[in-house]
PDB file of N, CA and C in Angstrom:
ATOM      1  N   UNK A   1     -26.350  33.322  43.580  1.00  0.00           N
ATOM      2  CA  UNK A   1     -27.597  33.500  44.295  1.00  0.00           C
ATOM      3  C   UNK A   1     -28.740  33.304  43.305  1.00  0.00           C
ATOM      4  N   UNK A   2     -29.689  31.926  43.719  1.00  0.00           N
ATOM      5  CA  UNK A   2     -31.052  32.130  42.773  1.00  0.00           C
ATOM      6  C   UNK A   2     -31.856  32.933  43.092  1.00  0.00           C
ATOM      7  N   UNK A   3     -32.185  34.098  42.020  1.00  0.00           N
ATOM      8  CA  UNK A   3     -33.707  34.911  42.379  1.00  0.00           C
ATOM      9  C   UNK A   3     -34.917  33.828  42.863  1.00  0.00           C
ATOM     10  N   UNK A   4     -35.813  34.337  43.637  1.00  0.00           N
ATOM     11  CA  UNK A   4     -37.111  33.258  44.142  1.00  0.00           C
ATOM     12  C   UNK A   4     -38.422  33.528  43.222  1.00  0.00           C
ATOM     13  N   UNK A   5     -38.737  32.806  43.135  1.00  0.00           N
ATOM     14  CA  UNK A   5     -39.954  32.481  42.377  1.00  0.00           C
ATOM     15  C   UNK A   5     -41.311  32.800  43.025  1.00  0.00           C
ATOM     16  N   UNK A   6     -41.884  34.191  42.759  1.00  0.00           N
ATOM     17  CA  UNK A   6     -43.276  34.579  43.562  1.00  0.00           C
ATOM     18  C   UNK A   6     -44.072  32.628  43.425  1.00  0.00           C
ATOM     19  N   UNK A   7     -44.909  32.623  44.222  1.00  0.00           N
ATOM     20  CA  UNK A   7     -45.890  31.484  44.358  1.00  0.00           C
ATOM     21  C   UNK A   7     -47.115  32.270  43.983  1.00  0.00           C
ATOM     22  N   UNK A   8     -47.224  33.824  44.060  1.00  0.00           N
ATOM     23  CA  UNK A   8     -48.669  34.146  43.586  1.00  0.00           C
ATOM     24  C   UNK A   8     -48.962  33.906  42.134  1.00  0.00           C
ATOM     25  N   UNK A   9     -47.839  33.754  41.308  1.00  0.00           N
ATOM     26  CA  UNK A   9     -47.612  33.707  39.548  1.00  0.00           C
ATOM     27  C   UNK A   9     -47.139  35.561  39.131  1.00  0.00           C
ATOM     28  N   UNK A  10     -47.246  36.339  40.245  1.00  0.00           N
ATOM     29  CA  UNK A  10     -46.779  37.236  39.781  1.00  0.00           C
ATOM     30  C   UNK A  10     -44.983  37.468  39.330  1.00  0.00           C
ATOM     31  N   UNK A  11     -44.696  38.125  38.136  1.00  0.00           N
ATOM     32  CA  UNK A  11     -42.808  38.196  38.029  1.00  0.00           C
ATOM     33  C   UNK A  11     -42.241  39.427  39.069  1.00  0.00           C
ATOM     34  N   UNK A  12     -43.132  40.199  40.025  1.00  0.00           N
ATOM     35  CA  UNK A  12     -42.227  40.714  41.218  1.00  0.00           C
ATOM     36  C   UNK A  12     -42.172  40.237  42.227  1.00  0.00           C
ATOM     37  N   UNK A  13     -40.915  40.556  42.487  1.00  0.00           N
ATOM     38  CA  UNK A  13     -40.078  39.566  43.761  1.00  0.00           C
ATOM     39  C   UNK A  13     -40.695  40.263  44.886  1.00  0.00           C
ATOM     40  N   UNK A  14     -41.562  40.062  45.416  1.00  0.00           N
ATOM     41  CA  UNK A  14     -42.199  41.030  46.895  1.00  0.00           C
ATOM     42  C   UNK A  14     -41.363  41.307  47.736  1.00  0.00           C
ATOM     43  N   UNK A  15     -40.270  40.158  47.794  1.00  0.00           N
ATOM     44  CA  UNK A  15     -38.982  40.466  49.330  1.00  0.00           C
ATOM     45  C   UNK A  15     -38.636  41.728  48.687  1.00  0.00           C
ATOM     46  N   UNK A  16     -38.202  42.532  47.642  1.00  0.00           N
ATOM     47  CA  UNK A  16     -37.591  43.519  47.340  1.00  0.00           C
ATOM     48  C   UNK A  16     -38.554  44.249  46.959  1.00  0.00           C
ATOM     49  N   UNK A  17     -39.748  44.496  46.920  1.00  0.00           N
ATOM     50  CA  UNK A  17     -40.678  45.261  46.563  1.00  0.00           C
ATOM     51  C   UNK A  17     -40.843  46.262  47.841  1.00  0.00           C
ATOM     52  N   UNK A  18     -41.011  47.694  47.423  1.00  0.00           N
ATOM     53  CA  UNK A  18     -40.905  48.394  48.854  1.00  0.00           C
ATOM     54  C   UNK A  18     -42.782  48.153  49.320  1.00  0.00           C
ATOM     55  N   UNK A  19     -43.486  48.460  50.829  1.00  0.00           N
ATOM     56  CA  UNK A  19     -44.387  48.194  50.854  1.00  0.00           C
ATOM     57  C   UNK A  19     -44.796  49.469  51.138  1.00  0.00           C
ATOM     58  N   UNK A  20     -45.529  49.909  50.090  1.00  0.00           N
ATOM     59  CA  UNK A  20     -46.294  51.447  50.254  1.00  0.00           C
ATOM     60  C   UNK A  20     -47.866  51.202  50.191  1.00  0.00           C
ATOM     61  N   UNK A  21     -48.426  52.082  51.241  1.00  0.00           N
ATOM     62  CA  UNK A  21     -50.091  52.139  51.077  1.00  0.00           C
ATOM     63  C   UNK A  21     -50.444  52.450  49.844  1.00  0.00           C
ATOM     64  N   UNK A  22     -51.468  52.379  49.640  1.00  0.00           N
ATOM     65  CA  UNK A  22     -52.134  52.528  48.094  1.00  0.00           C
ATOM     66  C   UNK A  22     -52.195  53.955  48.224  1.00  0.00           C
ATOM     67  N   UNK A  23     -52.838  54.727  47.126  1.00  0.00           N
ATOM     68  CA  UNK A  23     -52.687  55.985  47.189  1.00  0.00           C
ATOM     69  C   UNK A  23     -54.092  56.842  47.572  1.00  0.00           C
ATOM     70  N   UNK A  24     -54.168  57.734  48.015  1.00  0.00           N
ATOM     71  CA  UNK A  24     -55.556  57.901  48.575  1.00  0.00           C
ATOM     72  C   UNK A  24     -56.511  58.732  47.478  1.00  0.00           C
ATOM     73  N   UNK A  25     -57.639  58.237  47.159  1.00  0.00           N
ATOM     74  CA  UNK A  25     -58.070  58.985  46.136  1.00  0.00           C
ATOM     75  C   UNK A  25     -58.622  60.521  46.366  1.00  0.00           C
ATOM     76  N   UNK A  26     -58.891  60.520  47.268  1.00  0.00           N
ATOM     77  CA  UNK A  26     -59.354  62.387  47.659  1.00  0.00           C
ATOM     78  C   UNK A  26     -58.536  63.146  47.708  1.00  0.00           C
ATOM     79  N   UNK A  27     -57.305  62.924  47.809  1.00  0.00           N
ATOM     80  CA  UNK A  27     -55.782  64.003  47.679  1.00  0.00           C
ATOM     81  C   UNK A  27     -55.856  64.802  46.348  1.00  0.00           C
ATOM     82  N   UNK A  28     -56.666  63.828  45.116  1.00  0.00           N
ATOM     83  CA  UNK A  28     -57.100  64.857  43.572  1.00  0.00           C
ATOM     84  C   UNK A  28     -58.012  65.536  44.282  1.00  0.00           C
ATOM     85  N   UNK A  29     -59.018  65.048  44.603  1.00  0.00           N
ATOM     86  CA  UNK A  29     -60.684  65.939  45.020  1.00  0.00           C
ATOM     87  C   UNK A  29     -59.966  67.263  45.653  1.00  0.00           C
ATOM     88  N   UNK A  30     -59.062  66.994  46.728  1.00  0.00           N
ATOM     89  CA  UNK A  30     -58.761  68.090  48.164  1.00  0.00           C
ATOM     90  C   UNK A  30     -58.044  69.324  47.405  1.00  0.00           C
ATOM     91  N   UNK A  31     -56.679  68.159  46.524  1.00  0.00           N
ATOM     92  CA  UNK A  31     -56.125  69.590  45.772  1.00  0.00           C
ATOM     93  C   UNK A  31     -56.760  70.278  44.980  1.00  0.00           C
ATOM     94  N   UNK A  32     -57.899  69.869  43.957  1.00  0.00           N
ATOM     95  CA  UNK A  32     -58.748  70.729  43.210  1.00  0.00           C
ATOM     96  C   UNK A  32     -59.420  71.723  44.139  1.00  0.00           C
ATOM     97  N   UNK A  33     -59.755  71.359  45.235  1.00  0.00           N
ATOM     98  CA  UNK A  33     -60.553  72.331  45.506  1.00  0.00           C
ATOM     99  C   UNK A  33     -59.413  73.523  46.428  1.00  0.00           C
ATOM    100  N   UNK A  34     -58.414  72.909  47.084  1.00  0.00           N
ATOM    101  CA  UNK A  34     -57.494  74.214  46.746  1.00  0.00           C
ATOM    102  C   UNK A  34     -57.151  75.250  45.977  1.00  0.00           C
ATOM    103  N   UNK A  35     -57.103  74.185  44.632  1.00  0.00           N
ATOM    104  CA  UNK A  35     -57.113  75.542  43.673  1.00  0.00           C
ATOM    105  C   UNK A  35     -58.404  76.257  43.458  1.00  0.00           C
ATOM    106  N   UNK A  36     -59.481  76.397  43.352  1.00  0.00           N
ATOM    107  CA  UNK A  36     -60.573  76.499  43.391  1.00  0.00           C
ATOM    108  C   UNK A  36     -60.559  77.968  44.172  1.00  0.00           C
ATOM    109  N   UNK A  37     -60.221  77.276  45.731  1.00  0.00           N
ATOM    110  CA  UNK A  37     -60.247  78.558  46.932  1.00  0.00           C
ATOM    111  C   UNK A  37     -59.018  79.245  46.416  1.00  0.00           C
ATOM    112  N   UNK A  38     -57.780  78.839  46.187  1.00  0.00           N
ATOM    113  CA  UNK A  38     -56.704  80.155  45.419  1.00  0.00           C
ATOM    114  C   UNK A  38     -57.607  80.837  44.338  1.00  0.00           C
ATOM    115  N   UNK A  39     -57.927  80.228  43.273  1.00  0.00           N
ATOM    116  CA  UNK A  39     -58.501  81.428  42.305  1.00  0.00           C
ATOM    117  C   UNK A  39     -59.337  82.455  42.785  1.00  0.00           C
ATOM    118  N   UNK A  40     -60.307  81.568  43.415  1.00  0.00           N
ATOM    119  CA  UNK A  40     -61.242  82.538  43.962  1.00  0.00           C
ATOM    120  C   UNK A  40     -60.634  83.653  45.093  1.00  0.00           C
ATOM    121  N   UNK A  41     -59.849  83.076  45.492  1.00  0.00           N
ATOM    122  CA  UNK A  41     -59.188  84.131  46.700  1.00  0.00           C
ATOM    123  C   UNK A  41     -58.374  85.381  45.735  1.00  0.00           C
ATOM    124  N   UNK A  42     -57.778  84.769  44.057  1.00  0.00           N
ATOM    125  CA  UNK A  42     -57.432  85.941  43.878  1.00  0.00           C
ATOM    126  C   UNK A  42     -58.313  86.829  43.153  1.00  0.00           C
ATOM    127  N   UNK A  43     -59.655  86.180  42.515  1.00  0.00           N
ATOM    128  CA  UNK A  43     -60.432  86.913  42.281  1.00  0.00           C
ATOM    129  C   UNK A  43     -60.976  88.466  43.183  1.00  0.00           C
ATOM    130  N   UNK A  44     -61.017  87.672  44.794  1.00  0.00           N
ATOM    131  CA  UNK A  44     -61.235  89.307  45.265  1.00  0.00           C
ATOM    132  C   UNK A  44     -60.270  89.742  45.612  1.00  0.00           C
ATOM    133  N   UNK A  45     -59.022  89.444  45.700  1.00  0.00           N
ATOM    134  CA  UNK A  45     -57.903  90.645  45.705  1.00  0.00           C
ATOM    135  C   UNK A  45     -58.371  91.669  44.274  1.00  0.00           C
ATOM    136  N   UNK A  46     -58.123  90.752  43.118  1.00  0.00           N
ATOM    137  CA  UNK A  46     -58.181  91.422  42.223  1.00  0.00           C
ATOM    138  C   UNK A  46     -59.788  92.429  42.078  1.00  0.00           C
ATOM    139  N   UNK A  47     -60.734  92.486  42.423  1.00  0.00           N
ATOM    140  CA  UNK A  47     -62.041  93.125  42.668  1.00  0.00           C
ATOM    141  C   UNK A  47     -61.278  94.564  43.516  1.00  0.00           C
ATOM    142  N   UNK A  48     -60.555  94.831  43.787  1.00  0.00           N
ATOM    143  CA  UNK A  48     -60.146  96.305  44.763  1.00  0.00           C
ATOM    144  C   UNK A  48     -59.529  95.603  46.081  1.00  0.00           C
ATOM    145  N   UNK A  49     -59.222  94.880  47.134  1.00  0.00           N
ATOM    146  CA  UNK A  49     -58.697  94.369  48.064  1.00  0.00           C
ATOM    147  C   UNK A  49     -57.587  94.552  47.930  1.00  0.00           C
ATOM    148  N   UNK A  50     -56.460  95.667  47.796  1.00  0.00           N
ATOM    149  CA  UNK A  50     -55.443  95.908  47.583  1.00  0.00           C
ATOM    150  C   UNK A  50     -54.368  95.207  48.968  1.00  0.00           C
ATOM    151  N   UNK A  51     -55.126  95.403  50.237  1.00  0.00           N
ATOM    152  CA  UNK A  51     -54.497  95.467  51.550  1.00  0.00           C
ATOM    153  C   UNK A  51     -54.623  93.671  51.644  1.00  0.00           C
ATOM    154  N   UNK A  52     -55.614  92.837  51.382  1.00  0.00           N
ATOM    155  CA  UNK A  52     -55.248  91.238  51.049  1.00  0.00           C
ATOM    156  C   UNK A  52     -54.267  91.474  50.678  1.00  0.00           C
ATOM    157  N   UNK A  53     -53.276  91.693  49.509  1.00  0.00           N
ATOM    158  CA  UNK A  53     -52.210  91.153  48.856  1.00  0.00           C
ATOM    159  C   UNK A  53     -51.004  90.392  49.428  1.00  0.00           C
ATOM    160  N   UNK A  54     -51.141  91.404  50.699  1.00  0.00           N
ATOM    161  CA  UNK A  54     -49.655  91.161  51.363  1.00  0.00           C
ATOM    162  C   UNK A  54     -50.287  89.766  51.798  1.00  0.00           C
ATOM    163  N   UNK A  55     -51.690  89.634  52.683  1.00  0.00           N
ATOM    164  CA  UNK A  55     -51.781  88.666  53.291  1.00  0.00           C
ATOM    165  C   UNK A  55     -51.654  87.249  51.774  1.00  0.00           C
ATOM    166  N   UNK A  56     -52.099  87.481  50.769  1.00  0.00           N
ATOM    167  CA  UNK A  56     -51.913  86.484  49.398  1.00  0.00           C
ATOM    168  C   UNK A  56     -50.519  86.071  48.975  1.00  0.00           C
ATOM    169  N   UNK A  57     -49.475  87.162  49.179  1.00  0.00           N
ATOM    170  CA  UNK A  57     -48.149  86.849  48.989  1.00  0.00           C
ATOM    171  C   UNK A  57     -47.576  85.674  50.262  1.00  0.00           C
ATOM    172  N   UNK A  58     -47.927  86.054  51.274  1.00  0.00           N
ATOM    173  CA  UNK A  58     -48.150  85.123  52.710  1.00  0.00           C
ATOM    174  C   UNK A  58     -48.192  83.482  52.584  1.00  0.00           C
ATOM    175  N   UNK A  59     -49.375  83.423  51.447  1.00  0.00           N
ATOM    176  CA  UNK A  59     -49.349  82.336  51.462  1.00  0.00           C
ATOM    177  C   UNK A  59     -48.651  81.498  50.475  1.00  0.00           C
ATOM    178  N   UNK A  60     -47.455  82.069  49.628  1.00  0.00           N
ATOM    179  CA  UNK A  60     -46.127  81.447  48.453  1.00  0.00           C
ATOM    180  C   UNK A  60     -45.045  81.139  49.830  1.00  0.00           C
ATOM    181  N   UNK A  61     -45.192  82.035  50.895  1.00  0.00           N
ATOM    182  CA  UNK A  61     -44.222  81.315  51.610  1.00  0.00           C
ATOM    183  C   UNK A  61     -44.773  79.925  52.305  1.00  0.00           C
ATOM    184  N   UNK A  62     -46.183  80.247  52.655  1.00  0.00           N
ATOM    185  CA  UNK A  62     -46.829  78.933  53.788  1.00  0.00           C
ATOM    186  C   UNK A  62     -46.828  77.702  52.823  1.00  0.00           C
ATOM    187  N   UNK A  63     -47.110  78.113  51.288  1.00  0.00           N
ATOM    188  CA  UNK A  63     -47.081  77.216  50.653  1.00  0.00           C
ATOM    189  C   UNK A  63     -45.775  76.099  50.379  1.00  0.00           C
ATOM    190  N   UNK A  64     -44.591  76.868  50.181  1.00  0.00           N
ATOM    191  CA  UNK A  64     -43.448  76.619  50.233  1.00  0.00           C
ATOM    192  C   UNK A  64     -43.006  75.758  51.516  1.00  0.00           C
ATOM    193  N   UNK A  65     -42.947  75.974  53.095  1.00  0.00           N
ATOM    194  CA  UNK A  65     -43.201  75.591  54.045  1.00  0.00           C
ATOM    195  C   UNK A  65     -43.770  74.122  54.049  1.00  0.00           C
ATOM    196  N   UNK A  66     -45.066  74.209  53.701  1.00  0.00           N
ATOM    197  CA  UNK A  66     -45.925  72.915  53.510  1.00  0.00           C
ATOM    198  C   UNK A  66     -45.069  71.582  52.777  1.00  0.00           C
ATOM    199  N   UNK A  67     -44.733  72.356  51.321  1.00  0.00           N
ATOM    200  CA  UNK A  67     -44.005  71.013  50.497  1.00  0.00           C
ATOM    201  C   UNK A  67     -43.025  70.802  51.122  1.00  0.00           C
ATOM    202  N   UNK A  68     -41.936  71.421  51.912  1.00  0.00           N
ATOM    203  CA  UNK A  68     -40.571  70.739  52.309  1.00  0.00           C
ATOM    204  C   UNK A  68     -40.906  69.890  53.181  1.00  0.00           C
ATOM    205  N   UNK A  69     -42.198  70.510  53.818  1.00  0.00           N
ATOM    206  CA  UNK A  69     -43.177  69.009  55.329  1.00  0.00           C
ATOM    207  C   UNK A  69     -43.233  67.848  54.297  1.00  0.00           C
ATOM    208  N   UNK A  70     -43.926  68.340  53.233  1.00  0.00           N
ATOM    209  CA  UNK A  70     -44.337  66.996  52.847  1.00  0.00           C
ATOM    210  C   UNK A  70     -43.092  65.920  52.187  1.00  0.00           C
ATOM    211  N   UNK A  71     -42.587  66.763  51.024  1.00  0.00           N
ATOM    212  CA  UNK A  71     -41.243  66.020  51.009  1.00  0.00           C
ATOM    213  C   UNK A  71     -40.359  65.161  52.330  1.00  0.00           C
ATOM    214  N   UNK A  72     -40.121  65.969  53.479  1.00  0.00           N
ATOM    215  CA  UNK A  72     -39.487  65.857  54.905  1.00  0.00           C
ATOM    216  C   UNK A  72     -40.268  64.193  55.347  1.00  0.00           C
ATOM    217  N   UNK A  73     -42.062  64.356  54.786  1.00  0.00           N
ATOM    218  CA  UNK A  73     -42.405  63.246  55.394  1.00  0.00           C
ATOM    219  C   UNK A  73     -42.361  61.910  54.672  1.00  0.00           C
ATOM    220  N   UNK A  74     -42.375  62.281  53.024  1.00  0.00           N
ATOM    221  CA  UNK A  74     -41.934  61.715  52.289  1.00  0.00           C
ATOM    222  C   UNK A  74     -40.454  60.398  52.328  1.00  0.00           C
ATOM    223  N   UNK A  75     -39.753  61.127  52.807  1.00  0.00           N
ATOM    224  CA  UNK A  75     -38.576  61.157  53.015  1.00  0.00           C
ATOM    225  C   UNK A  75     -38.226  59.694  54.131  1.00  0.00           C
ATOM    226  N   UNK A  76     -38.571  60.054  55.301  1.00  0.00           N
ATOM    227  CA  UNK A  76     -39.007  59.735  56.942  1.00  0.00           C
ATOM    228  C   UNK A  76     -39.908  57.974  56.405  1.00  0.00           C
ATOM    229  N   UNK A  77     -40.469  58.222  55.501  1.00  0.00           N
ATOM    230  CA  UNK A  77     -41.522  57.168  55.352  1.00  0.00           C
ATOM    231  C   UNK A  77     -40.664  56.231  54.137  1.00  0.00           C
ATOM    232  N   UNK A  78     -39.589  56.813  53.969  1.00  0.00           N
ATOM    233  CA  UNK A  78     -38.658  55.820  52.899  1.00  0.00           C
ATOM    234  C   UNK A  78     -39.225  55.824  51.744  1.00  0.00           C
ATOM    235  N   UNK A  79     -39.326  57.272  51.155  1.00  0.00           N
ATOM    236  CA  UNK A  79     -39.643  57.339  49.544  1.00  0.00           C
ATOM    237  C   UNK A  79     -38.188  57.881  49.009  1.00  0.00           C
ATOM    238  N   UNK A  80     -37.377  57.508  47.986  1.00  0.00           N
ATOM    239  CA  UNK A  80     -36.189  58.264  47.151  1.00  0.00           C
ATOM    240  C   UNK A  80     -36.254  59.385  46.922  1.00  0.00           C
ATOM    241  N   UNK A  81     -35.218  59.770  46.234  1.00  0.00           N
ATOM    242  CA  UNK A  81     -35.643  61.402  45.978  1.00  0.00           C
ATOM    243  C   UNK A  81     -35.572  60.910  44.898  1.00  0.00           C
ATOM    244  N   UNK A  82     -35.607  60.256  43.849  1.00  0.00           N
ATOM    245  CA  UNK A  82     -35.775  59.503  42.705  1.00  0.00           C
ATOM    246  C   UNK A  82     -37.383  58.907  42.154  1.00  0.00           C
ATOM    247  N   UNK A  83     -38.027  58.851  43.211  1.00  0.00           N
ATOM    248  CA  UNK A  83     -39.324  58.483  43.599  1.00  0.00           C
ATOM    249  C   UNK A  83     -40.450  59.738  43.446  1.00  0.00           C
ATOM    250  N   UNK A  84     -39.708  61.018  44.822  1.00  0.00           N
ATOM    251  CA  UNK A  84     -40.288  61.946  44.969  1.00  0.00           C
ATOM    252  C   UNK A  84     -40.103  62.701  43.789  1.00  0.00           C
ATOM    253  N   UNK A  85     -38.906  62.755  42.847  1.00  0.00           N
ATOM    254  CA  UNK A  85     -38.750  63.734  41.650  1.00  0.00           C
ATOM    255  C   UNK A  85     -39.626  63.809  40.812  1.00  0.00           C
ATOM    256  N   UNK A  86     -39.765  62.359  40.680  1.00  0.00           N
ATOM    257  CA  UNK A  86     -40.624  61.860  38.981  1.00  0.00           C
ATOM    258  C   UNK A  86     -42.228  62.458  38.813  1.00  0.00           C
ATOM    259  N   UNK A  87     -43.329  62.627  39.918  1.00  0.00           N
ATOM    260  CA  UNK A  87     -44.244  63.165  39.874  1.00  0.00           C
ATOM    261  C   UNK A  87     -44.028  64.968  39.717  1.00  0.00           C
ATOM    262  N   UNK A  88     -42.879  65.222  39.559  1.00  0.00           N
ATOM    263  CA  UNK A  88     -42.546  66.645  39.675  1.00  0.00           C
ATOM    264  C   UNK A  88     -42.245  66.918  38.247  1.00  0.00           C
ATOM    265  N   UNK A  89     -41.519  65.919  37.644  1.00  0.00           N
ATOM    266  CA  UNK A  89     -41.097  65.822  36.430  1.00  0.00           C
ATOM    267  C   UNK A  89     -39.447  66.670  36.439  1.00  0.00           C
ATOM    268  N   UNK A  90     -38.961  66.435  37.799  1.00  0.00           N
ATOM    269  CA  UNK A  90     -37.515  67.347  38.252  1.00  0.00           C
ATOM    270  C   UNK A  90     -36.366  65.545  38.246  1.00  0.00           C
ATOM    271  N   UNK A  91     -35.293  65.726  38.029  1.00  0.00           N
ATOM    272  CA  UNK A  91     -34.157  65.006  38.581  1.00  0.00           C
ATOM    273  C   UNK A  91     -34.129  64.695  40.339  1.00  0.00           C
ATOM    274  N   UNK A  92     -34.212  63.906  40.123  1.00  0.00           N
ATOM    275  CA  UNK A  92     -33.605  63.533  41.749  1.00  0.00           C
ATOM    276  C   UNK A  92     -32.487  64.367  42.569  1.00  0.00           C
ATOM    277  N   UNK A  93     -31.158  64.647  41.358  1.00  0.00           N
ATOM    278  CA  UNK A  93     -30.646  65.610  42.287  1.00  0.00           C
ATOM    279  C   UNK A  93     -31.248  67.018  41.969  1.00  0.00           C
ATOM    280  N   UNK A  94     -32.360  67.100  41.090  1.00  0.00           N
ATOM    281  CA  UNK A  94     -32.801  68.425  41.226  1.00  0.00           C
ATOM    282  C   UNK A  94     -33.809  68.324  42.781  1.00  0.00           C
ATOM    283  N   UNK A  95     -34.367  67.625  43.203  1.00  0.00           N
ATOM    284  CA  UNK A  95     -35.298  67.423  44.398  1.00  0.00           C
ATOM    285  C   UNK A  95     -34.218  67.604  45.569  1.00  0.00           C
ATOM    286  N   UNK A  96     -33.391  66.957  45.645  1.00  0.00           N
ATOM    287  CA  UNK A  96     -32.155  66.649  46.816  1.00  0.00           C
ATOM    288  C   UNK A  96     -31.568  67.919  46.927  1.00  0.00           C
ATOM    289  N   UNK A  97     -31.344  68.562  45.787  1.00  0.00           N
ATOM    290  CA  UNK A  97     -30.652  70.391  45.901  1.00  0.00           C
ATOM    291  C   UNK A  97     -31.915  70.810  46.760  1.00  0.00           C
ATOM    292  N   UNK A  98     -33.274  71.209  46.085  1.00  0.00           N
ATOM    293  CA  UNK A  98     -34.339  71.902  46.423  1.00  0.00           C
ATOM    294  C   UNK A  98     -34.548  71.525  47.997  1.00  0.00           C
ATOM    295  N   UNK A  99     -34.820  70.435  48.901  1.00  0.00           N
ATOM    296  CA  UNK A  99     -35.639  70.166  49.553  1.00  0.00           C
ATOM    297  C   UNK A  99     -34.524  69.439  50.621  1.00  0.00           C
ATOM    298  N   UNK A 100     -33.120  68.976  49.832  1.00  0.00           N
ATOM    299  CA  UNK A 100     -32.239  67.883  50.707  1.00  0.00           C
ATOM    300  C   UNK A 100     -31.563  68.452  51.673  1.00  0.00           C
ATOM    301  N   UNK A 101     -31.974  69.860  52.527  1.00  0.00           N
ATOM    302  CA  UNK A 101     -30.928  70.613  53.284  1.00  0.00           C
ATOM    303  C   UNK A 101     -31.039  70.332  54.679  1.00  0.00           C
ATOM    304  N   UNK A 102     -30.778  70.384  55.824  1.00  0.00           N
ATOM    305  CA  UNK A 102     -30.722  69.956  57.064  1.00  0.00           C
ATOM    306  C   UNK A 102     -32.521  70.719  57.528  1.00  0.00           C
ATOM    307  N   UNK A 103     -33.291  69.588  57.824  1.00  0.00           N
ATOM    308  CA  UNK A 103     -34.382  70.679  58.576  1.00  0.00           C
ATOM    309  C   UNK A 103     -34.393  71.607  59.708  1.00  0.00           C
ATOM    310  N   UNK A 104     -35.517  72.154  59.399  1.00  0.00           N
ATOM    311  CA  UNK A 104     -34.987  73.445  60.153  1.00  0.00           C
ATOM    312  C   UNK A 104     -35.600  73.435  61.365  1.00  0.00           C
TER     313      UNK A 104
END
């Protein structure tokens, strides 16, 4: 079998190139300012708001919840778990243990 020769002059073969949207640049902006509202949210627990806490612990589970969506959609949209690992800086079968279980 001859490999094909891009005509753009580029050396990737596009037939085998997967086709993913570009990446969206406000997903940095959105998550910074998540963290932003976490600190600050634990700032007034920590000020005396003892009775927040439970509702602050609340959100390690919603948080948790969220990434298996996103992984799940990850997934659905034909990204690897080889793909999804590497921005984690985890193994692929470390992602596939964590996240690879039947949804719920």
């Amino acid at each position: 079998m001859t490999p094909t020769t891009p005509t753009n002059g580029s050396p990737v073969n596009t037939a085998l190139t997967p086709k993913r949207p570009r990446r969206v640049v406000e997903n940095d902006e959105y998550a910074a300012f998540i963290r932003r509202v976490i600190r600050a949210y634990a700032r007034r627990v920590a000020s005396g708001d003892i009775e927040a806490l439970a509702d602050m612990t609340a959100l390690a589970s919603d948080l948790d919840t969220a990434i298996t969506q996103a992984v799940t959609g990850l997934r659905t949209f034909g990204y690897s778990w080889a793909e999804i690992a590497r921005p984690l800086g985890i193994s692929r079968q470390a992602a596939q243990q964590r996240w690879g279980g039947e949804p719920a």
